[in-house]
Protein backbone atom coordinates (compact mmCIF):
# COMPACT_ATOMS: atom_id res chain seq x y z
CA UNK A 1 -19.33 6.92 8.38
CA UNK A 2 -22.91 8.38 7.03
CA UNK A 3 -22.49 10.82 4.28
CA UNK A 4 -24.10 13.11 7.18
CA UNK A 5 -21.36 12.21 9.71
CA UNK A 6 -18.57 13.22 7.28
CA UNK A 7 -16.11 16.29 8.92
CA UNK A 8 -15.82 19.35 7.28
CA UNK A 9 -12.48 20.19 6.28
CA UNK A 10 -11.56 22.87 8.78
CA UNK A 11 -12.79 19.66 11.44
CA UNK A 12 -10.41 17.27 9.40
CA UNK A 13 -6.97 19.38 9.96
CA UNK A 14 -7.63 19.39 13.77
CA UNK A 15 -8.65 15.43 13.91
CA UNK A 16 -5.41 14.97 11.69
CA UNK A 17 -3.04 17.46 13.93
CA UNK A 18 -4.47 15.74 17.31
CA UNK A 19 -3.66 12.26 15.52
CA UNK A 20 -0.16 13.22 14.91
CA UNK A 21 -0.48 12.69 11.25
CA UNK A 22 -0.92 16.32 10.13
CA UNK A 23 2.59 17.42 11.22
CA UNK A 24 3.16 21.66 11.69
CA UNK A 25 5.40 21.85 8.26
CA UNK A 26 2.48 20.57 6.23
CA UNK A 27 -0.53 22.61 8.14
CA UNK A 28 -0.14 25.46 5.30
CA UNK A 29 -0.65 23.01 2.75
CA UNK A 30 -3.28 21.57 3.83
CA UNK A 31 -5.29 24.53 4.06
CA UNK A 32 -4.24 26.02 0.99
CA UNK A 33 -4.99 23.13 -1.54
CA UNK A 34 -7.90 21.05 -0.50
CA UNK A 35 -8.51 17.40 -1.56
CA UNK A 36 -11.73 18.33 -3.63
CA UNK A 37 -9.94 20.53 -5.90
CA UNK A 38 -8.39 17.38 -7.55
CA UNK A 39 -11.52 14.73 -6.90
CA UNK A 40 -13.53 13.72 -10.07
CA UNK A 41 -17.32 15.03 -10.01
CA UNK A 42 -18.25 11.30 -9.72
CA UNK A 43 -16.35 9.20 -7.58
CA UNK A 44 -16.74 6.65 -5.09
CA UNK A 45 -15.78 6.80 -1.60
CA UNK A 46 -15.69 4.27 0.83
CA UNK A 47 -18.49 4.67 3.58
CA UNK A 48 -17.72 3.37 6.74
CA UNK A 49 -21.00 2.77 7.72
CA UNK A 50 -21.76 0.46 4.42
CA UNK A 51 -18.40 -0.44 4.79
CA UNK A 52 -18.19 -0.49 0.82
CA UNK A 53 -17.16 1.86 -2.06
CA UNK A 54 -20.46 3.96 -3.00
CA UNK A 55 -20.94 6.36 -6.13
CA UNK A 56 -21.70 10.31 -5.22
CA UNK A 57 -22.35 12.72 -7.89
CA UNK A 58 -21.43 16.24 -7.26
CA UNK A 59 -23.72 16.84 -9.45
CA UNK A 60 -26.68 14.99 -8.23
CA UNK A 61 -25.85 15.42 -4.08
CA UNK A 62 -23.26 18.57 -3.95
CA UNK A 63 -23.21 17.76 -0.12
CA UNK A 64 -22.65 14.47 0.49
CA UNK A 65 -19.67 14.97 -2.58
CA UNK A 66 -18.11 17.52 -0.49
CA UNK A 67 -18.69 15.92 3.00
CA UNK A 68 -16.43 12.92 1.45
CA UNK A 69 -13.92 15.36 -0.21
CA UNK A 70 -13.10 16.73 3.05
CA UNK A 71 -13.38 13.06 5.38
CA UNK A 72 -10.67 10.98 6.19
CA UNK A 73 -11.82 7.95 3.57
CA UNK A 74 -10.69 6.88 0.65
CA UNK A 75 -11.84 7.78 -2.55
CA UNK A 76 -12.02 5.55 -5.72
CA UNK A 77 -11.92 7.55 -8.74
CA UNK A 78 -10.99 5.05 -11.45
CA UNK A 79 -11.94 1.28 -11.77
CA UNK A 80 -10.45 -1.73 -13.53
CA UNK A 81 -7.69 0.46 -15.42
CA UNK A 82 -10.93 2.56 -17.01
CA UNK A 83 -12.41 -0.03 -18.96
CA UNK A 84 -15.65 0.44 -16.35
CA UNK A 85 -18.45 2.65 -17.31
CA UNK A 86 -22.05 3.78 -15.00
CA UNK A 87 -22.31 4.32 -11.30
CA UNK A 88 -22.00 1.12 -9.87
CA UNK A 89 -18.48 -0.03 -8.50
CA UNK A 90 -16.60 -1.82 -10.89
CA UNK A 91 -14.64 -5.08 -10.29
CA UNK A 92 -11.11 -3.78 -8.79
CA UNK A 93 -9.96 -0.29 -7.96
CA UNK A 94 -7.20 1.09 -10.23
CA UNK A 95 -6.83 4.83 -9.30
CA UNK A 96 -7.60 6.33 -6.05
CA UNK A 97 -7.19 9.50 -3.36
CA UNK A 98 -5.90 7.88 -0.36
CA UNK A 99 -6.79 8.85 2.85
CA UNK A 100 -5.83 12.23 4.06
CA UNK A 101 -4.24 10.59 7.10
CA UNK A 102 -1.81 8.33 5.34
CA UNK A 103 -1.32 10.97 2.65
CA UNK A 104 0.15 13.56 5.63
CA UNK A 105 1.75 10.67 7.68
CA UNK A 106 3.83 9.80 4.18
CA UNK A 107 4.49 13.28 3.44
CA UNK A 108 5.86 13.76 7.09
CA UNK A 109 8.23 10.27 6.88
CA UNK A 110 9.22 12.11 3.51
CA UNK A 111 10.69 15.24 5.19
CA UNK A 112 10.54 17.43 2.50
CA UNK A 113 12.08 20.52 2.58
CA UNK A 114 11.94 23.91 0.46
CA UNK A 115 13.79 23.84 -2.91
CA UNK A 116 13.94 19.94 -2.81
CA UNK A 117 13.37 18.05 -6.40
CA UNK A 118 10.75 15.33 -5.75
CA UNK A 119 10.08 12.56 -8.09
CA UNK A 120 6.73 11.51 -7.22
CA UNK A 121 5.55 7.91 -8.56
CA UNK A 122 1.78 7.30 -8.93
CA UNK A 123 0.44 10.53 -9.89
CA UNK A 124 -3.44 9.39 -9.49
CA UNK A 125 -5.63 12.41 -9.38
CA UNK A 126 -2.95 14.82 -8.86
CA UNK A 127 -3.58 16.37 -5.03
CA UNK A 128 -0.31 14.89 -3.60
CA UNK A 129 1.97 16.88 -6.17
CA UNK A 130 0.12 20.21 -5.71
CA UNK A 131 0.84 19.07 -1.89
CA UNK A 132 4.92 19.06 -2.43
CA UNK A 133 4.26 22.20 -5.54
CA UNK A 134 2.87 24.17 -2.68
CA UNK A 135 5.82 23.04 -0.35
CA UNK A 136 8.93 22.90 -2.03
CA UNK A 137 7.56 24.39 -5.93
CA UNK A 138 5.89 23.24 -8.60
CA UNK A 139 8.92 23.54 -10.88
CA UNK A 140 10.76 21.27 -8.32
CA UNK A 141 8.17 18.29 -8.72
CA UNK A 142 8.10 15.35 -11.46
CA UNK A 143 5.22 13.16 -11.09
CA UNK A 144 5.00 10.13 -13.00
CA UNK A 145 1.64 8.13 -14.13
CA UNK A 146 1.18 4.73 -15.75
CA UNK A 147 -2.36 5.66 -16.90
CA UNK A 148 -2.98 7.93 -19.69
CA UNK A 149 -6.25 9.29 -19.27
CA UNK A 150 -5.63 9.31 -15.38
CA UNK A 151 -2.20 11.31 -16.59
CA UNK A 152 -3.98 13.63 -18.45
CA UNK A 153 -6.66 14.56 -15.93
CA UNK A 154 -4.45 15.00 -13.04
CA UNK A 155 -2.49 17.41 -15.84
CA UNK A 156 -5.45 19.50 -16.14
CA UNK A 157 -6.00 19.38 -13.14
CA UNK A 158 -2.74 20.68 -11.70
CA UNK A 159 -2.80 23.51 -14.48
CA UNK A 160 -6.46 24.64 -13.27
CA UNK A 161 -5.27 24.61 -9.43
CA UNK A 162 -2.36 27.03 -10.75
CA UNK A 163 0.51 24.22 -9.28
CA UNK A 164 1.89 23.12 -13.26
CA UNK A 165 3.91 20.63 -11.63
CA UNK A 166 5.63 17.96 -14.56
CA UNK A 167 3.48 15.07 -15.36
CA UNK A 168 4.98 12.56 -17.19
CA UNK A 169 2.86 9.72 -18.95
CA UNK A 170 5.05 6.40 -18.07
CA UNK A 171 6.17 3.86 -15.72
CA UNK A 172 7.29 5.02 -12.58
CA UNK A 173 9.11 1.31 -11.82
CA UNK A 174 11.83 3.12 -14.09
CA UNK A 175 12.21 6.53 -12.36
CA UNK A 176 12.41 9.37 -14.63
CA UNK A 177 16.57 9.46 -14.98
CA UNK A 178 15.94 12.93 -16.85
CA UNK A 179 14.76 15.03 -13.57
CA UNK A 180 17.64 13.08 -11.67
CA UNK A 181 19.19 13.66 -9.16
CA UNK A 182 16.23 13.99 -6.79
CA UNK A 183 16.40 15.18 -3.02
CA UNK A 184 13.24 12.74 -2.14
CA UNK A 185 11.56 10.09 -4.13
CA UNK A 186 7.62 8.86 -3.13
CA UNK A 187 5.77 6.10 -4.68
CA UNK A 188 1.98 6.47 -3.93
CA UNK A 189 1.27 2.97 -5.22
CA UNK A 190 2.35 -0.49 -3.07
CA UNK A 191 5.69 -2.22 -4.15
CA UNK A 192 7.03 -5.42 -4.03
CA UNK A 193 9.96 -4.35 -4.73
CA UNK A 194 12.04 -1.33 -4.85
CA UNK A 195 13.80 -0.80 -8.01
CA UNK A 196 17.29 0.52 -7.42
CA UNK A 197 16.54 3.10 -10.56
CA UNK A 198 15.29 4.76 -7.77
CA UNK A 199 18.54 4.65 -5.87
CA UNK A 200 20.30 6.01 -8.80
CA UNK A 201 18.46 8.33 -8.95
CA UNK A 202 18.46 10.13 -5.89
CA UNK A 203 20.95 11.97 -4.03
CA UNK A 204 23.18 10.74 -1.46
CA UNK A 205 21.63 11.46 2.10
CA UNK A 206 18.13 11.23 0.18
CA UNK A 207 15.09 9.63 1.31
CA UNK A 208 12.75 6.95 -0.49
CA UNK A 209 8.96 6.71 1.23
CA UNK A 210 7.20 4.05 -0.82
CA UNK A 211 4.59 1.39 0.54
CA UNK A 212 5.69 -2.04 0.79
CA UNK A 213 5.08 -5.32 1.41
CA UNK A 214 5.24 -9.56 -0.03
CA UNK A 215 2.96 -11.26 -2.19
CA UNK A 216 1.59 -12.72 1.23
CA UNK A 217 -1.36 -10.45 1.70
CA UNK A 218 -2.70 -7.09 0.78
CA UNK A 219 -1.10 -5.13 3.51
CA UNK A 220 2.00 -3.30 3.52
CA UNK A 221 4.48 -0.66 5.16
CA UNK A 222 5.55 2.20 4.53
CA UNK A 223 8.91 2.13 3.90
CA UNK A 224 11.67 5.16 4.73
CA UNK A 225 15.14 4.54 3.12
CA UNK A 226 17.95 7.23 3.55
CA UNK A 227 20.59 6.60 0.66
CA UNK A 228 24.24 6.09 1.84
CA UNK A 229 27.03 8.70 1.02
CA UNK A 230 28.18 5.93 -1.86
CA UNK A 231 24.93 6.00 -3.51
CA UNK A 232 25.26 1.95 -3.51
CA UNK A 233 21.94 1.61 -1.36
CA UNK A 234 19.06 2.91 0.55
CA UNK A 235 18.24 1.15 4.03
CA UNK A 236 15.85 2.21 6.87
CA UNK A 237 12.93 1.07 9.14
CA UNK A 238 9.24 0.57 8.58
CA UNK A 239 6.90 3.34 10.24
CA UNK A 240 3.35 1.96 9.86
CA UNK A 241 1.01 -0.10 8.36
CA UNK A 242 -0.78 1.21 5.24
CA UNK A 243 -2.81 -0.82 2.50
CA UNK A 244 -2.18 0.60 -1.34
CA UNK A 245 -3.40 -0.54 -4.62
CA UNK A 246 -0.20 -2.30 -6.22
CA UNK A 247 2.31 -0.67 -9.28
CA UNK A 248 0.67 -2.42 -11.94
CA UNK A 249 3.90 -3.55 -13.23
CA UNK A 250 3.90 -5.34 -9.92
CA UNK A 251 0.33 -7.04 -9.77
CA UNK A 252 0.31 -10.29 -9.27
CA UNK A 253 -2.37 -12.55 -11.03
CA UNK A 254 -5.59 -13.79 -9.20
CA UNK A 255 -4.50 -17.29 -7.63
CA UNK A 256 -6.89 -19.97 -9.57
CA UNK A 257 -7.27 -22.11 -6.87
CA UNK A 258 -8.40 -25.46 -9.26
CA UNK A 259 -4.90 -25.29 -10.56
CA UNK A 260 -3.40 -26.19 -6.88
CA UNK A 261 -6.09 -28.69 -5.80
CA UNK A 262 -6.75 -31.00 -8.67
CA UNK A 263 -8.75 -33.08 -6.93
CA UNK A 264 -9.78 -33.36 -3.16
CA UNK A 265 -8.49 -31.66 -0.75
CA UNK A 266 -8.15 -34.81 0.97
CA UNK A 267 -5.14 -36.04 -1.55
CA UNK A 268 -3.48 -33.66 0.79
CA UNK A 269 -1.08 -34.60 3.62
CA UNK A 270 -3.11 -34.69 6.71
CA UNK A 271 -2.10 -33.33 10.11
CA UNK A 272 -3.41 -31.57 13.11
CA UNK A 273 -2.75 -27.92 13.88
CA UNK A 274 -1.56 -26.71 17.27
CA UNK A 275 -2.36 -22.85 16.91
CA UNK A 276 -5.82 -20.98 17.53
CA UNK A 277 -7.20 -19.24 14.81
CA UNK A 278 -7.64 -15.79 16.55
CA UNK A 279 -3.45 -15.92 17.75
CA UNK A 280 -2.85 -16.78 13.86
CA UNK A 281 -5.08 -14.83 11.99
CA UNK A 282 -5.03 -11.83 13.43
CA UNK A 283 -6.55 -8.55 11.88
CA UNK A 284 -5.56 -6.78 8.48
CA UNK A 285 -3.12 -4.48 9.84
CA UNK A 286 -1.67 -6.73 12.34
CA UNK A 287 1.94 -6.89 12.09
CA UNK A 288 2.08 -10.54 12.56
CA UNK A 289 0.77 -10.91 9.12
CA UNK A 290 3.21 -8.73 7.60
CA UNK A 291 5.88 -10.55 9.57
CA UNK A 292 4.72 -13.79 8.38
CA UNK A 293 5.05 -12.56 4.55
CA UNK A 294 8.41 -11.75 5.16
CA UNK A 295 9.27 -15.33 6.57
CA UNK A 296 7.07 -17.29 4.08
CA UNK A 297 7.94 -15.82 0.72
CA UNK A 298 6.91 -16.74 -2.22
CA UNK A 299 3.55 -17.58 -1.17
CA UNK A 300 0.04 -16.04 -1.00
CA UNK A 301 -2.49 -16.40 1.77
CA UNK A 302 -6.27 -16.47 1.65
CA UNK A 303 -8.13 -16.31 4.65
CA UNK A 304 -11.69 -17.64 3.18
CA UNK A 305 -15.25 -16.40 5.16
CA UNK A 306 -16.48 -18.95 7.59
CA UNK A 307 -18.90 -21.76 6.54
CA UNK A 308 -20.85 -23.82 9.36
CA UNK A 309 -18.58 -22.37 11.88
CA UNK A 310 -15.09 -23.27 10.74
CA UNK A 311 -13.03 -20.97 8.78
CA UNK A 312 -10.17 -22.21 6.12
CA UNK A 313 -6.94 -20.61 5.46
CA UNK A 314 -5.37 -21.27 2.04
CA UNK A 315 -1.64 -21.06 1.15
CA UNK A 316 -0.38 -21.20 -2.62
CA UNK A 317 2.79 -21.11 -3.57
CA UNK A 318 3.92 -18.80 -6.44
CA UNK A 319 6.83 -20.78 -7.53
CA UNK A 320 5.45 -24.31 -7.94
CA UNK A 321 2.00 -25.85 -7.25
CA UNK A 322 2.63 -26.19 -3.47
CA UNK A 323 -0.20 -25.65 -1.85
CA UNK A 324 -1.94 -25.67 2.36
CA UNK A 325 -5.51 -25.64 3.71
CA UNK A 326 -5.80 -25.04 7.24
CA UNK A 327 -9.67 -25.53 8.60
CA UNK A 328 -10.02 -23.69 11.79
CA UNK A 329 -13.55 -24.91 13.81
CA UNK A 330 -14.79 -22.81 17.05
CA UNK A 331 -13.50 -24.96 19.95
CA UNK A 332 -11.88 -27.67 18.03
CA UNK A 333 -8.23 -28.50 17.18
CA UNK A 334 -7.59 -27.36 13.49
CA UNK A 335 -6.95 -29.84 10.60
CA UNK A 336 -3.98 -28.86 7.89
CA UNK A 337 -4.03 -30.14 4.47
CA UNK A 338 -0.49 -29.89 2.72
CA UNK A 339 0.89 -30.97 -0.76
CA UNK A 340 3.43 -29.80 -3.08
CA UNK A 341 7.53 -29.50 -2.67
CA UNK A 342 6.77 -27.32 0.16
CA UNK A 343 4.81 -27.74 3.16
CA UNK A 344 4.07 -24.42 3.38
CA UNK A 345 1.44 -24.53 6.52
CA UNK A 346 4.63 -25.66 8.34
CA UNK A 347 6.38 -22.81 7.34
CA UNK A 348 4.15 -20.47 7.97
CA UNK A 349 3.72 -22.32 11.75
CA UNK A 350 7.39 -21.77 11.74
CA UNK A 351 7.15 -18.26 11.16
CA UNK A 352 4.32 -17.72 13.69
CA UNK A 353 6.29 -19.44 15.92
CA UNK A 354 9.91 -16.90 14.85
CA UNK A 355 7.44 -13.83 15.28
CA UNK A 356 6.49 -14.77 18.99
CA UNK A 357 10.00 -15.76 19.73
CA UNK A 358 11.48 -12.53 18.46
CA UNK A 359 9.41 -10.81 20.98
CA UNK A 360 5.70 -10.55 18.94
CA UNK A 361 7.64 -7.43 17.02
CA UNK A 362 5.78 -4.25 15.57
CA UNK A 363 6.44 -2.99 12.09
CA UNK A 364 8.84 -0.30 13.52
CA UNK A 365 11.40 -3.06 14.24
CA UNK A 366 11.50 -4.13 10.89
CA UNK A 367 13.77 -2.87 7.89
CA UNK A 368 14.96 -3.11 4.41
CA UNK A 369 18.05 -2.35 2.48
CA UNK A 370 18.31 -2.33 -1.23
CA UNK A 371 20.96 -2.37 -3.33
CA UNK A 372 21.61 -3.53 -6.74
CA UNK A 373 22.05 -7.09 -6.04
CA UNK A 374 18.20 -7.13 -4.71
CA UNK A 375 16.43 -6.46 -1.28
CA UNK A 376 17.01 -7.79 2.26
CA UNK A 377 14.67 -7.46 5.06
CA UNK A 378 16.04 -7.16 8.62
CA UNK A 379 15.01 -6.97 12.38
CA UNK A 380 16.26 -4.65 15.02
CA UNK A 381 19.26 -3.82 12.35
CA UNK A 382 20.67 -4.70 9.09
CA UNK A 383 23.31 -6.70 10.64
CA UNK A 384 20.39 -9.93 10.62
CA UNK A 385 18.80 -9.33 6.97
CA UNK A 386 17.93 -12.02 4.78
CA UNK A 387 17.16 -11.93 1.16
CA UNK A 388 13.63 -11.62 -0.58
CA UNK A 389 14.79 -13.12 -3.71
């Protein structure tokens, strides 16, 4: 999208409404406290047309800042944890606005209603809260923010808007047991797990929205769990796919790949692959990848740009140094590289191969329950769950 392509915000609610995502409860809302009240005046959006992150001063181009306040992107308004300074993108994203799409379509899974408490988790720049302030009361929402400085401005920011909802300075993986018991509970950051805190801390009959997905990739789901009349756990279904940056107390470290393969990647156990690379790749929402996380844990994939026509997919275990290569070539049968404990291309061929036999199923079909043993994923119904460790 061209900074002259960008919707204005009165265009937005209807493309939202028609797309389902801005649902009939939340229409007042969104009118009444607009995105750009809570953006930074520089920030970064992502253009769809550059198909990058670019800087835009309100400042310098008042226009093209509000054109991208009111479009359905993605706005980066801190980089690596705010040790980046100038205009240029920094190295990794740290605090965002999401999308107004996925911010309505979690707010809808969330069901809030008037008068309910909402612990909020990820506070980022602060619209979300005044969101659920102008819905259910600003004395009703607790917001919670790792970041200090992001803490702070979203403060201000909430105080200027005239929605003084609580923003605490702290680590939302913990909850914030002093505003307990909550009606609803929303993380706005992606988990890898779902701390049972959370559980605790919300009422029976409540609901959980968070993102949520393995170590295997960079997408996730959104998550809604309904907490049982014993408070002992929260279970429910996927509804979508949605990609978030990660709780920092649940990052995990960049994958040196010299640390796997020592040597060649020749040392490697050498076999021949048997799937195509566009039936196992697939595309970065597709929920064959997030099916394959669930079935392969434990393991990170990297699907590496092609070179002279052939593209490899690494795997890298997280517990050991196991570690896969699979080289995929246009028209020609793939080669697989293995070493380690695990052979973990033939568990992810395994998984591939569970996935299509299970009927190719969407996110919708899958599930999660947590309790305070851990977390268990599960198709079709709890009744089939296995554990995530």
């Amino acid at each position: 999208m061209s900074t002259h392509e960008c919707p204005g915000l009165a265009e937005l609610g209807r493309a939202l409404t028609a797309a389902g995502a801005l649902s009939a409860e939340w229409a007042a809302a969104f009118a009444a406290v607009p995105r750009a009240a809570f953006l930074p005046d520089l920030m970064w959006p992502y253009d769809m047309g550059a198909g990058r992150s670019i800087a835009v001063s309100r400042a310098d181009d008042p226009e093209a800042w509000q054109g991208f306040a009111d479009a359905d992107v993605p706005v980066v308004t801190q980089w690596d944890d705010g040790e980046h300074s100038g205009t240029a993108p920094g190295r990794v994203s740290t605090s965002s606005a999401s999308m107004p799409s996925v911010v309505f379509s979690m707010l809808r899974d969330l069901d809030v209603r008037p008068g309910h408490r909402v612990l909020e988790v990820g506070t980022g720049t602060g619209w979300n809260a005044a969101l659920l302030a102008h819905r259910t009361g600003a004395r009703n929402i607790v917001t919670v923010e790792v970041d200090a400085s992001v803490a702070a401005a979203a403060r201000a920011a909430l105080v200027r808007f005239g929605t003084p909802a609580r923003v605490v300075h702290g680590d939302g993986f913990q909850g914030f047991p002093e505003g307990a018991p909550y009606d609803r509970i929303i993380a706005t950051s992606g988990l890898r797990s779902i701390p049972f805190a959370w559980v605790e801390q919300c009422r029976p009959g409540g609901v959980i929205t968070a993102p949520w997905g393995m170590h295997f990739g960079n997408s996730d789901a959104v998550a809604r769990l309904v907490v049982s009349p014993e408070g002992d756990r929260a279970t429910g279904k996927f509804t979508g796919p949605v990609e978030f940056m990660k709780l920092r107390a649940q990052r995990l470290p960049p994958v040196v790949h010299d640390e796997y393969v020592t040597g060649s990647v020749a040392d490697g156990e050498e076999s021949a692959g048997d799937i195509a690379e566009s039936a196992f790749v697939g595309g970065r929402f597709d929920a064959q990848q997030f099916a394959l996380g669930l079935r392969v844990p434990d393991c990170v994939r990297v699907v590496a740009d092609k070179r002279d026509g052939a593209r490899p997919v690494w795997f890298y275990g997280l517990t050991d140094r196991s570690w896969a290569c699979v080289l995929f070539p246009d028209g020609d049968t793939a080669r697989v590289w293995q070493s380690g404990p695990r052979r973990l291309w033939d568990e992810a061929r395994a998984a591939h191969r569970w996935w299509i036999g299970h009927g190719a199923p969407d996110h919708s079909r899958f599930g999660l329950t947590v309790t305070a043993g851990g977390q268990r994923v599960w198709l079709d119904g709890p009744g089939g769950a296995w554990a995530l460790g």
